[in-house]
N, C-alpha and C. Protein backbone atom coordinates (compact mmCIF):
# COMPACT_ATOMS: atom_id res chain seq x y z
N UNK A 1 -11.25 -1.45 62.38
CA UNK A 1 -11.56 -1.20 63.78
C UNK A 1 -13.03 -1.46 63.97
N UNK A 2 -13.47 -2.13 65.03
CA UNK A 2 -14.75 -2.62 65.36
C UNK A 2 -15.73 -1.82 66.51
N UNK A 3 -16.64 -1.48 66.27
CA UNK A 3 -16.95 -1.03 67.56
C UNK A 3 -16.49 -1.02 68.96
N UNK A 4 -15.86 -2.38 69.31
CA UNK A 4 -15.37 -2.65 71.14
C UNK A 4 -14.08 -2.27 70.53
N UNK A 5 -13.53 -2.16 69.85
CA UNK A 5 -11.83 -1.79 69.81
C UNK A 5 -12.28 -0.05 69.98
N UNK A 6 -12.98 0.61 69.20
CA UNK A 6 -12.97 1.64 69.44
C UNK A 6 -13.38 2.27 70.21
N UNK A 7 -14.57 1.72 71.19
CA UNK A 7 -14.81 1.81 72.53
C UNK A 7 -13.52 1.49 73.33
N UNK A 8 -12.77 1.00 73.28
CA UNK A 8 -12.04 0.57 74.05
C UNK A 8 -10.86 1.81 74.02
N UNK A 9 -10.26 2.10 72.78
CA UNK A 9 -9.32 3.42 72.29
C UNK A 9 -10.20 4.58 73.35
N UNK A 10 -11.50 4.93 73.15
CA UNK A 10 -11.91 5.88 73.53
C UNK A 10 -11.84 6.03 75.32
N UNK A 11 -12.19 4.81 76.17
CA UNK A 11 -11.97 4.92 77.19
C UNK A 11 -10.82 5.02 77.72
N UNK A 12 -9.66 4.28 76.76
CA UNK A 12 -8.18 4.82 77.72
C UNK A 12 -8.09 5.98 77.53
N UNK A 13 -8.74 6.40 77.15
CA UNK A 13 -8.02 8.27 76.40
C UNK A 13 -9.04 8.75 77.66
N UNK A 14 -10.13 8.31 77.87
CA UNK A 14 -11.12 9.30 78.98
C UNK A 14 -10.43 10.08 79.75
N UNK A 15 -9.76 9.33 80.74
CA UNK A 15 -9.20 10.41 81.73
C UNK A 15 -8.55 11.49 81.14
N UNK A 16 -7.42 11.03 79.57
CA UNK A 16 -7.19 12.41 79.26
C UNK A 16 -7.85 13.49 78.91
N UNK A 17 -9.09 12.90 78.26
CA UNK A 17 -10.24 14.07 78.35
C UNK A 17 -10.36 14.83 78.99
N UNK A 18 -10.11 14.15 80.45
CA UNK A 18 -10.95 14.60 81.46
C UNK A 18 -10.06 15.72 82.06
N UNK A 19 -8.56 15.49 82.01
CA UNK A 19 -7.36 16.07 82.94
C UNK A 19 -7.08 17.81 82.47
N UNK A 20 -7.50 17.74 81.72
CA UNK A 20 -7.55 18.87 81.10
C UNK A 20 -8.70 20.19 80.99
N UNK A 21 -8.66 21.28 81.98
CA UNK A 21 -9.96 22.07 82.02
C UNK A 21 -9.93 22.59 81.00
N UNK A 22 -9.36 23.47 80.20
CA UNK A 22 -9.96 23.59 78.60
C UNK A 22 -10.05 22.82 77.82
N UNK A 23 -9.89 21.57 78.50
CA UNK A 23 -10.34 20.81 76.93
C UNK A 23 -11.32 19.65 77.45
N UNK A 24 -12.84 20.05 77.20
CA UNK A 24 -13.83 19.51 77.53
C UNK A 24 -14.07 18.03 77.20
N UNK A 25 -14.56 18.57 75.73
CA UNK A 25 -14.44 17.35 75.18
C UNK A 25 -13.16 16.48 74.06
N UNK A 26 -12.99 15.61 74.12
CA UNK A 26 -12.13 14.64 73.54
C UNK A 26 -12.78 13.97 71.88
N UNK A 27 -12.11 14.08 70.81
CA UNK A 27 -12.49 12.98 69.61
C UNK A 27 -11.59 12.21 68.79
N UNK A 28 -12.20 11.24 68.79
CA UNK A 28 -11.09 9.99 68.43
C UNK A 28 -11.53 9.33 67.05
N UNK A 29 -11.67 9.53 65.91
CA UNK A 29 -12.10 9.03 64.64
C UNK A 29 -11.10 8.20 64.18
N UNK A 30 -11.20 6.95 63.52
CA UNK A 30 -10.67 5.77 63.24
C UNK A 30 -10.28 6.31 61.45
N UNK A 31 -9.63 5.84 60.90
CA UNK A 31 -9.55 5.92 59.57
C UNK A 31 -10.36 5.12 59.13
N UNK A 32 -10.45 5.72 57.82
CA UNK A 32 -11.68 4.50 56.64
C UNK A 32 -11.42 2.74 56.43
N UNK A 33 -11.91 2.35 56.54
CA UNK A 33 -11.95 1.01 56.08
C UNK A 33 -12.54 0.85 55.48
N UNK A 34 -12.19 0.00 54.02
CA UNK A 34 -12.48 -0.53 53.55
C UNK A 34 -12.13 -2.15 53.48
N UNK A 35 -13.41 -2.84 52.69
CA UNK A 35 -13.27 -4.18 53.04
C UNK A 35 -14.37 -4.65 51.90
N UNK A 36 -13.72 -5.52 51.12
CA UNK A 36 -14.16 -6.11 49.81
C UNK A 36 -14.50 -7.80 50.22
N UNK A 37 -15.43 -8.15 49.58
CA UNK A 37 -15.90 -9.67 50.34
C UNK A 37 -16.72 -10.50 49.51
N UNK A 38 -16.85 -11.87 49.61
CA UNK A 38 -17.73 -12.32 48.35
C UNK A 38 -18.59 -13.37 49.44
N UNK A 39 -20.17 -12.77 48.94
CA UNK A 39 -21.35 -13.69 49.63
C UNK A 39 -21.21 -15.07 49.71
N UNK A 40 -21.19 -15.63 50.84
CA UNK A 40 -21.21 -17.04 50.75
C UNK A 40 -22.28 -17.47 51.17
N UNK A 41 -23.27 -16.89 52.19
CA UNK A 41 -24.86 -17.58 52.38
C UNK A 41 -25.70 -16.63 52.55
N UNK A 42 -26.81 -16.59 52.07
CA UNK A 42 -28.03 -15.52 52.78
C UNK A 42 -28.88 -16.09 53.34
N UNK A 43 -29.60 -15.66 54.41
CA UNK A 43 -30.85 -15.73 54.95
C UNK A 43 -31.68 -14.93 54.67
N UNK A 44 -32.69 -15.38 53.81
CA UNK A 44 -33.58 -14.40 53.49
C UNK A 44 -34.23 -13.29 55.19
N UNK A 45 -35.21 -14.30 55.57
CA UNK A 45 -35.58 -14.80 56.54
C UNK A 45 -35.31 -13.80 57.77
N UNK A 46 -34.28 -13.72 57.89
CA UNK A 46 -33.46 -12.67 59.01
C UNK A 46 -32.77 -11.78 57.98
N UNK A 47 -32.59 -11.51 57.15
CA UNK A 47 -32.18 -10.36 56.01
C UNK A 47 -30.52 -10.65 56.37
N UNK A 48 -29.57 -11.50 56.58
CA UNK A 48 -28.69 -11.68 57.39
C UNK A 48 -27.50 -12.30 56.26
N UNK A 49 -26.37 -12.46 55.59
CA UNK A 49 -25.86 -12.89 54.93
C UNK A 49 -24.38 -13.04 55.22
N UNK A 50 -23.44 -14.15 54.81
CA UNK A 50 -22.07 -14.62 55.75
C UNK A 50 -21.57 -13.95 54.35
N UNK A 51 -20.23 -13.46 54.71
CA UNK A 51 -19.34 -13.27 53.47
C UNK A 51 -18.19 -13.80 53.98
N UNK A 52 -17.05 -14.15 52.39
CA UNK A 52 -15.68 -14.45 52.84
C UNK A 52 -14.90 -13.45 52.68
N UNK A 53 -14.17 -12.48 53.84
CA UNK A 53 -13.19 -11.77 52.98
C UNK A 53 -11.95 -11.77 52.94
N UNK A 54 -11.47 -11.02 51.95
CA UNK A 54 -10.16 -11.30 51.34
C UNK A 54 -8.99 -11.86 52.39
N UNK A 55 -8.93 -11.82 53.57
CA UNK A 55 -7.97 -12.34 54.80
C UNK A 55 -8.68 -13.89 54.87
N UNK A 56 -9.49 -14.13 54.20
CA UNK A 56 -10.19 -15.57 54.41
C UNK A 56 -11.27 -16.46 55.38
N UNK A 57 -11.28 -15.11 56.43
CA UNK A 57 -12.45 -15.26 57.48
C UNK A 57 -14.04 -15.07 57.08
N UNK A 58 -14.33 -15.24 57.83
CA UNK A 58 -16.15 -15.37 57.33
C UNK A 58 -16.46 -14.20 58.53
N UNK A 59 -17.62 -13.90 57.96
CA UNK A 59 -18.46 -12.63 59.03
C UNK A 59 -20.19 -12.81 58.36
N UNK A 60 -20.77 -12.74 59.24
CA UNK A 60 -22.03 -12.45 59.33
C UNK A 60 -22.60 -11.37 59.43
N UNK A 61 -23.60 -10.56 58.59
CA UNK A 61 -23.90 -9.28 58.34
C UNK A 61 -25.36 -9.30 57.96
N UNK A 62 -25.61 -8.24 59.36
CA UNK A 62 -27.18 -8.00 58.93
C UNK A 62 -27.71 -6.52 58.45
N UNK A 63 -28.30 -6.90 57.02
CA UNK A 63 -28.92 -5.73 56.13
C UNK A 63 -30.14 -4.94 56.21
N UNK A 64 -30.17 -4.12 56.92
CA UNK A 64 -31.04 -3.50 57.12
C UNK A 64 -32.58 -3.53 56.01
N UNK A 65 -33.73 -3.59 56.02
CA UNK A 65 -34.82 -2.86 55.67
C UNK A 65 -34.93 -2.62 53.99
N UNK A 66 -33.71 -0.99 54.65
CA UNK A 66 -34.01 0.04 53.76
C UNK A 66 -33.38 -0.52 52.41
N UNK A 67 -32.38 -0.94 52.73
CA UNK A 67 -31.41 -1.74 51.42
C UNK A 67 -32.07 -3.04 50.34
N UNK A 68 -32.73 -2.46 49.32
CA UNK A 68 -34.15 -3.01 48.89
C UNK A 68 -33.08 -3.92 47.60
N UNK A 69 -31.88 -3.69 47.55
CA UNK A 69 -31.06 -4.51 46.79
C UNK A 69 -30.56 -6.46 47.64
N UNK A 70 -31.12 -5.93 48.64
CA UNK A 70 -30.62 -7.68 49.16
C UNK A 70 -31.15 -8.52 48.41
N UNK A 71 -32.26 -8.52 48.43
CA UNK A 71 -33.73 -9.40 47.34
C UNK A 71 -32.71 -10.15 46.25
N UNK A 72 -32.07 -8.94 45.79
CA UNK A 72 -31.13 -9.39 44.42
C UNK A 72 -29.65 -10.24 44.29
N UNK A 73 -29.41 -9.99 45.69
CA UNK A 73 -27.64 -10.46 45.82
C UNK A 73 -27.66 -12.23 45.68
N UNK A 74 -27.08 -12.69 45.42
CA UNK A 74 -26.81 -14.38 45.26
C UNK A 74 -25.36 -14.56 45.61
N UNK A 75 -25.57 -15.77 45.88
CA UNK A 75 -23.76 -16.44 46.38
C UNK A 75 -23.08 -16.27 45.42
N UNK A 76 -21.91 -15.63 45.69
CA UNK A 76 -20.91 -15.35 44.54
C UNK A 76 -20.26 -14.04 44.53
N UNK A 77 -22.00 -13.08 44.67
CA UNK A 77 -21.46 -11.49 44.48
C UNK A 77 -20.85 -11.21 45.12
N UNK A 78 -19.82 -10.08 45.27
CA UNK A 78 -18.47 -9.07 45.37
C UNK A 78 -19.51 -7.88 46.21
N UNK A 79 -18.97 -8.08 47.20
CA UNK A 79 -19.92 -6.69 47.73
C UNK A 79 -18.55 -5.78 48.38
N UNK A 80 -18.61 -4.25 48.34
CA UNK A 80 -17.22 -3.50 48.97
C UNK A 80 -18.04 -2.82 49.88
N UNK A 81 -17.45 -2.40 51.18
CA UNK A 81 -17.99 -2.05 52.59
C UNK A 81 -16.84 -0.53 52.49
N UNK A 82 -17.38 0.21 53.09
CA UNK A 82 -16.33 1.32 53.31
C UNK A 82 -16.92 1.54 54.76
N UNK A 83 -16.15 1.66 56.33
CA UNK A 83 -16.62 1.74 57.32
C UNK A 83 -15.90 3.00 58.05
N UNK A 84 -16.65 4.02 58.96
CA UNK A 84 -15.90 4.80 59.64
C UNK A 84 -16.23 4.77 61.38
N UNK A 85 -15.82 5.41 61.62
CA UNK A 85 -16.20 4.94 63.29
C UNK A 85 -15.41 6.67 63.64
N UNK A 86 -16.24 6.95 64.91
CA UNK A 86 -15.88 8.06 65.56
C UNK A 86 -16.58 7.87 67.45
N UNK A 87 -15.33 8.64 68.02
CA UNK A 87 -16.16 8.50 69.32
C UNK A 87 -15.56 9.48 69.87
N UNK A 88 -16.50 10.58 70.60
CA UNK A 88 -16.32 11.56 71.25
C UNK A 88 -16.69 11.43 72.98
N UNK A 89 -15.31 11.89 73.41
CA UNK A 89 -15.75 12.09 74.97
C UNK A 89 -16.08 13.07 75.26
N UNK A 90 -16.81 13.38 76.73
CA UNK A 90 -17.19 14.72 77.01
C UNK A 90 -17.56 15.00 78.26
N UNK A 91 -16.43 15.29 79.33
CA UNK A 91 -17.16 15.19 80.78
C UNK A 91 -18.54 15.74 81.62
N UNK A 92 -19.63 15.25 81.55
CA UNK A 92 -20.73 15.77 82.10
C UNK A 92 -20.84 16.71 83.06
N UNK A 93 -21.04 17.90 82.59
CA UNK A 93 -21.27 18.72 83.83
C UNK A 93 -22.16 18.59 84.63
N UNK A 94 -21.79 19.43 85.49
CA UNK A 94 -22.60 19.09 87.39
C UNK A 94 -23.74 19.28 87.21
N UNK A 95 -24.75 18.39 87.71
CA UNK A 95 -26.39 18.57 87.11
C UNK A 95 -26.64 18.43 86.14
N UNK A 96 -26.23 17.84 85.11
CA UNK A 96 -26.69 18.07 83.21
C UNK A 96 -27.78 16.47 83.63
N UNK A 97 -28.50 16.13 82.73
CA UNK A 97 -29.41 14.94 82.70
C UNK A 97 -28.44 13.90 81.84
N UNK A 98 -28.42 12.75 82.18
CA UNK A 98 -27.94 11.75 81.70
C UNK A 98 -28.37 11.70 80.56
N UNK A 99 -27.68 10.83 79.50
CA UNK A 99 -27.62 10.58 78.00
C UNK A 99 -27.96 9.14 77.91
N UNK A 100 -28.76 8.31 77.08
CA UNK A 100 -29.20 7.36 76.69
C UNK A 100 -29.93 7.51 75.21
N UNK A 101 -29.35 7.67 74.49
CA UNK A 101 -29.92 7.51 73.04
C UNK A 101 -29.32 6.46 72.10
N UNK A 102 -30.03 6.60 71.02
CA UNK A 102 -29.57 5.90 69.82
C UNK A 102 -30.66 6.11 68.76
N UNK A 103 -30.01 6.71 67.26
CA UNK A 103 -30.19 6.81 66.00
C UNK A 103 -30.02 6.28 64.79
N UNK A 104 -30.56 5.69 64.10
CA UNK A 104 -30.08 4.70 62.89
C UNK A 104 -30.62 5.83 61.77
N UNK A 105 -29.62 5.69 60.51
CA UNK A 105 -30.06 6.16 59.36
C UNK A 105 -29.83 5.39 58.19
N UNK A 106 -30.59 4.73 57.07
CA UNK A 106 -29.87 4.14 55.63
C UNK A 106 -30.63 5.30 54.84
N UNK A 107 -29.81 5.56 53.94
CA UNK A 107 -29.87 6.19 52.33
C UNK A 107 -29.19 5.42 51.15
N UNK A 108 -30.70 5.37 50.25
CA UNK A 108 -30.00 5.44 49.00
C UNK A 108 -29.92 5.91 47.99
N UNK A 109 -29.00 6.43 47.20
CA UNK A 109 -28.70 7.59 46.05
C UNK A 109 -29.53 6.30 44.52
N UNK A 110 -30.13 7.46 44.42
CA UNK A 110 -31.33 6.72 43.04
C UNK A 110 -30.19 6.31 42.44
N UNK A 111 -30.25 4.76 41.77
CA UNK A 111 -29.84 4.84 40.77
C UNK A 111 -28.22 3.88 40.77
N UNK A 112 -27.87 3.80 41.93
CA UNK A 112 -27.43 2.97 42.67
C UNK A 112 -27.44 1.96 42.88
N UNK A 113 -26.41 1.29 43.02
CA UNK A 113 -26.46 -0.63 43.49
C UNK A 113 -25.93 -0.13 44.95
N UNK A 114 -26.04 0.38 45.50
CA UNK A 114 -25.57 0.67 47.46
C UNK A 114 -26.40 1.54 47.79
N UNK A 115 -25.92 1.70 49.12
CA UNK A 115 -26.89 2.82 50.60
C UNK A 115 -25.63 2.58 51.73
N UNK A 116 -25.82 3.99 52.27
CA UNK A 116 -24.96 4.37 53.42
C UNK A 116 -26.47 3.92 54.62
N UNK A 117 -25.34 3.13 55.49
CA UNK A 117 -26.09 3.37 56.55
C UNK A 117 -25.50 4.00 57.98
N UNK A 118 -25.62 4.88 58.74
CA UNK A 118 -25.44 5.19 59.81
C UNK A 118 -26.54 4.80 61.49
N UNK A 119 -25.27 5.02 62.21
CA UNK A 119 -26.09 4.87 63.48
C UNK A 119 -24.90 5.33 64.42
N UNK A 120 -25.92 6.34 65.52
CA UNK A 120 -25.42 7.02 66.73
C UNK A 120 -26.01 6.78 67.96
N UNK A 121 -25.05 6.60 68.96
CA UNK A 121 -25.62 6.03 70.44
C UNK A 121 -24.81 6.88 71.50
N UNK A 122 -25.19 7.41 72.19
CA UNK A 122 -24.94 8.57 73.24
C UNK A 122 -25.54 8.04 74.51
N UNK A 123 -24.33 7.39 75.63
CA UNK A 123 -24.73 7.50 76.67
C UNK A 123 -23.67 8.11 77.99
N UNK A 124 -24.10 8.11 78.80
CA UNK A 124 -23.43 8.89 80.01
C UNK A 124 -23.19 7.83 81.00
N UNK A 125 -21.99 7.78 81.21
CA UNK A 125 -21.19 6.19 81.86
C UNK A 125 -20.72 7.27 83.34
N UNK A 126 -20.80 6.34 84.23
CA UNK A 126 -20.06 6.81 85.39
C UNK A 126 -18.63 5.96 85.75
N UNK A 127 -17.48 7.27 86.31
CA UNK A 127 -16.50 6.37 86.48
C UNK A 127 -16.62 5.68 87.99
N UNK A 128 -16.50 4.38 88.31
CA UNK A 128 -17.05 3.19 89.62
C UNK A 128 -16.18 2.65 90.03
N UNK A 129 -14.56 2.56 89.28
CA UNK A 129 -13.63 2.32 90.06
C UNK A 129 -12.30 2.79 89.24
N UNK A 130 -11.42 3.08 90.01
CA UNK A 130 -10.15 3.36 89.44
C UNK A 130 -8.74 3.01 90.61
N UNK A 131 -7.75 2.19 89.85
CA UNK A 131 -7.47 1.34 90.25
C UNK A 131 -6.03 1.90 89.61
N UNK A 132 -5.10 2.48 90.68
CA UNK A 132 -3.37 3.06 89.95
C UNK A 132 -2.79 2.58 90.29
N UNK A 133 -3.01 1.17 90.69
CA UNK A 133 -1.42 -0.26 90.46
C UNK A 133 -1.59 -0.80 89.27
N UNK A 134 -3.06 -0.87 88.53
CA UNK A 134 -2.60 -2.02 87.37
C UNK A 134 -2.32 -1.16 86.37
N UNK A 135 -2.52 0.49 86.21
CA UNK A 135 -3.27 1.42 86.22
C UNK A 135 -4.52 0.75 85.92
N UNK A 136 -5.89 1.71 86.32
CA UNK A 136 -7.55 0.85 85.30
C UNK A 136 -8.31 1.97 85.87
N UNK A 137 -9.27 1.49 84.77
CA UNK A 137 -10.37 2.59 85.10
C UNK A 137 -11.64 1.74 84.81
N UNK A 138 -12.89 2.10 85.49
CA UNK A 138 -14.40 1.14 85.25
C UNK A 138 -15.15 1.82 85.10
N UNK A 139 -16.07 1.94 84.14
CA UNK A 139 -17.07 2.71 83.95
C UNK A 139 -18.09 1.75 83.86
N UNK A 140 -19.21 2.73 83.80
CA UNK A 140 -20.65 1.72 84.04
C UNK A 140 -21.41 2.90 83.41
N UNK A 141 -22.78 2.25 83.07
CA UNK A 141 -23.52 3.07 81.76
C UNK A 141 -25.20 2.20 82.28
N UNK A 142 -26.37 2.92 81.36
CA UNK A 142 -27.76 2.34 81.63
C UNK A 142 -27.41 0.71 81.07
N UNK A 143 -28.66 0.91 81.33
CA UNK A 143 -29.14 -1.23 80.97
C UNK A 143 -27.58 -2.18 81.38
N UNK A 144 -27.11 -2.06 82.46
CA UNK A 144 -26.19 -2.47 82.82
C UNK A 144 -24.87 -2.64 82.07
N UNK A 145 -24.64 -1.74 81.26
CA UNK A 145 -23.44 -1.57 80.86
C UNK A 145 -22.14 -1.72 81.59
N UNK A 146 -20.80 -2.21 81.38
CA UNK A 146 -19.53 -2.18 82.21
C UNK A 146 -18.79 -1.94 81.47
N UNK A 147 -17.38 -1.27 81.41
CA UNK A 147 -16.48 -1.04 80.68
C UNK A 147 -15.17 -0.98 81.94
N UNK A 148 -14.15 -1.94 81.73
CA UNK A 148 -12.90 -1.80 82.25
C UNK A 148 -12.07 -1.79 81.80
N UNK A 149 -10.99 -1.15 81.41
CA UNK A 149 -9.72 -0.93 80.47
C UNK A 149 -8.49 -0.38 81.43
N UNK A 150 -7.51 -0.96 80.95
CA UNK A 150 -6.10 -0.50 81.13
C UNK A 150 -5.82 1.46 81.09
N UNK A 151 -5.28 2.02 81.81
CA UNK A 151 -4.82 3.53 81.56
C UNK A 151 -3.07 3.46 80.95
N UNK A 152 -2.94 4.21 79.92
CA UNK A 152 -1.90 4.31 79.66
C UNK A 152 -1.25 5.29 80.38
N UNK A 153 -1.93 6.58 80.52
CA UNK A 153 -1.56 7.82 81.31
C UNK A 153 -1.95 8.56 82.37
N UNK A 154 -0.49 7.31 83.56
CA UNK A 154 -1.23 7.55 84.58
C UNK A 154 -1.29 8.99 85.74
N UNK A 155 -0.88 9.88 85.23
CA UNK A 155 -1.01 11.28 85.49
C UNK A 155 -2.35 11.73 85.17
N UNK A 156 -3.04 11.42 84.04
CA UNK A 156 -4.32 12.40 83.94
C UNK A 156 -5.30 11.19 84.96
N UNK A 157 -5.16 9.39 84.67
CA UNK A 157 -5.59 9.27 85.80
C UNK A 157 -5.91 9.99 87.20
N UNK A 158 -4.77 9.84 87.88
CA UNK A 158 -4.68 10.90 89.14
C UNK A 158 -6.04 12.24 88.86
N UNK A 159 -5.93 12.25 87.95
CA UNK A 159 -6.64 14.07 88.07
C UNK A 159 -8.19 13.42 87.97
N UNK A 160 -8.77 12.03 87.76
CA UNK A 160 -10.37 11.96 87.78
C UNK A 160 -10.77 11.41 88.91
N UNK A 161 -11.84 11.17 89.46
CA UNK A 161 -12.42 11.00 90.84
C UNK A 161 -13.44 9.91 90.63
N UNK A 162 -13.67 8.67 91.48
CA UNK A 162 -15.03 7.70 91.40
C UNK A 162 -15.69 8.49 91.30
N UNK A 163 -17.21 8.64 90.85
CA UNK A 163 -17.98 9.00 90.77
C UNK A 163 -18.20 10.19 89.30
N UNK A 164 -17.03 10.84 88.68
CA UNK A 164 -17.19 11.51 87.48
C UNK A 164 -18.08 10.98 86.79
N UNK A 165 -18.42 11.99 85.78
CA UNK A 165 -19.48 11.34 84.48
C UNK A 165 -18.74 11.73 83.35
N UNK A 166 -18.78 11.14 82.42
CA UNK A 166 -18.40 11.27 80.99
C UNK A 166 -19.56 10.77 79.67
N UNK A 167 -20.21 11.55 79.26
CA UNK A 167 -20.51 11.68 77.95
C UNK A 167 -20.10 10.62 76.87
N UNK A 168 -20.52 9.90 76.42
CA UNK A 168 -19.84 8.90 75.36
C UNK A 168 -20.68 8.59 74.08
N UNK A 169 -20.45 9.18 73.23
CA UNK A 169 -20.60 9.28 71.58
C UNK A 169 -20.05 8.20 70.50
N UNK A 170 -20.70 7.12 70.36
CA UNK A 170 -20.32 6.63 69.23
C UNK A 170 -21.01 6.88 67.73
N UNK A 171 -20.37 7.09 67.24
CA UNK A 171 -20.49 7.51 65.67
C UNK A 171 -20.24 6.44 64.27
N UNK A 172 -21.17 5.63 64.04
CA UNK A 172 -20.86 4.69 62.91
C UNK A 172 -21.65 4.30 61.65
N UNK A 173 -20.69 4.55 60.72
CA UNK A 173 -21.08 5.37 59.01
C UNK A 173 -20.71 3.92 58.19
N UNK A 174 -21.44 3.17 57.28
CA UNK A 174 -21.19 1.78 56.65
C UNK A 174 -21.63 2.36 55.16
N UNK A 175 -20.72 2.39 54.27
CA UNK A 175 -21.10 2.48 52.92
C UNK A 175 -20.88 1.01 52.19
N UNK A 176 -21.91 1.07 51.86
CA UNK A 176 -22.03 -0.63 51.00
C UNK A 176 -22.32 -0.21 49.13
N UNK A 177 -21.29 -0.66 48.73
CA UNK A 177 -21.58 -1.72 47.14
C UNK A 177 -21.39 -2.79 46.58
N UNK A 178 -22.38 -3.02 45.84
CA UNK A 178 -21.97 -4.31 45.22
C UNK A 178 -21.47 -4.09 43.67
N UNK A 179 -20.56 -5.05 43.34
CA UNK A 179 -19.62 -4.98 42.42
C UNK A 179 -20.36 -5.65 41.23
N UNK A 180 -20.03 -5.20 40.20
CA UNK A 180 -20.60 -5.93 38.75
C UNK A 180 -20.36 -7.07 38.70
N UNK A 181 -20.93 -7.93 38.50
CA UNK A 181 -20.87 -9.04 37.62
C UNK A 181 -19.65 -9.19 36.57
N UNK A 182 -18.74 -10.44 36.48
CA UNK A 182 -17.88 -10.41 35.54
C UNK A 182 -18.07 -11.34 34.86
């Protein structure tokens, strides 16, 4: 699951968040992925490197900084990704200050060929249109954000109003290793 898929899970579920007065907030955590892959180009340059993985597609991946093992990787190596994803809704109460953040974290355990990296982004989207023929819902967020998605359930629809706010939490955890040499 990718970030926009799970943005995307999280907004059909909004209204159910929302339909419900004891139940404020909403959380939607993806299962683990893992994903095993072998380097096919680096850029030093942009710290940036393509892998092939095992389904046979290519992806482009950029390595943070902190991860002082890139220096070392060459075409060939086996690198394993373990990825999690979480996203919490949370309808903004009346008067609260809007949300616009974002947090990055890498660690690495001494001693180690990997580092976890994390990063969290919290913003406060308004709902701008809602639409119960196709069912849909539109949200909008700072720096011109848009989000439009399909409603599956169109009852808690009914229960949200243009203009609501919702809280939106993404949560994303990347554990990286690289594999021995054979």
């Amino acid at each position: 699951m990718n970030v926009r898929t799970a943005c995307a899970a999280a907004l059909m579920s909004a209204v159910t968040a929302a339909s419900a007065p004891a139940q404020v907030t909403k959380t939607m955590t993806s299962e683990a992925k893992v994903v095993t892959a072998t380097v096919e180009g680096i850029e030093r340059a942009s710290r940036e490197m393509t892998v092939k993985k095992s389904d046979g597609t290519y992806e482009t991946v950029y390595v943070p900084a902190a991860i002082k093992r890139f220096d070392a990787l060459k075409v060939g190596d086996r690198i394993t990704a373990r990825y999690y994803e979480t996203v919490v809704l949370r309808m903004t109460p009346e008067g609260q200050k809007s949300a616009d953040t974002k947090e990055s974290a890498v660690t690495r355990p001494e001693g180690t060929a990997g580092a976890t990296a994390a990063h969290q982004q919290t913003i406060t989207a308004t709902i701008t249109a809602i639409d119960p023929k196709v069912p849909s819902i539109t949200f909008t967020g700072p720096r011109g954000w848009t989000y439009s998605s399909r409603v599956e359930d169109t009852a808690a629809l009914a229960k949200v109003k243009v203009g609501d706010r919702v809280d939106i939490t993404w949560t994303e955890a990347l554990i990286i290793s690289l594999d021995e040499p054979k």
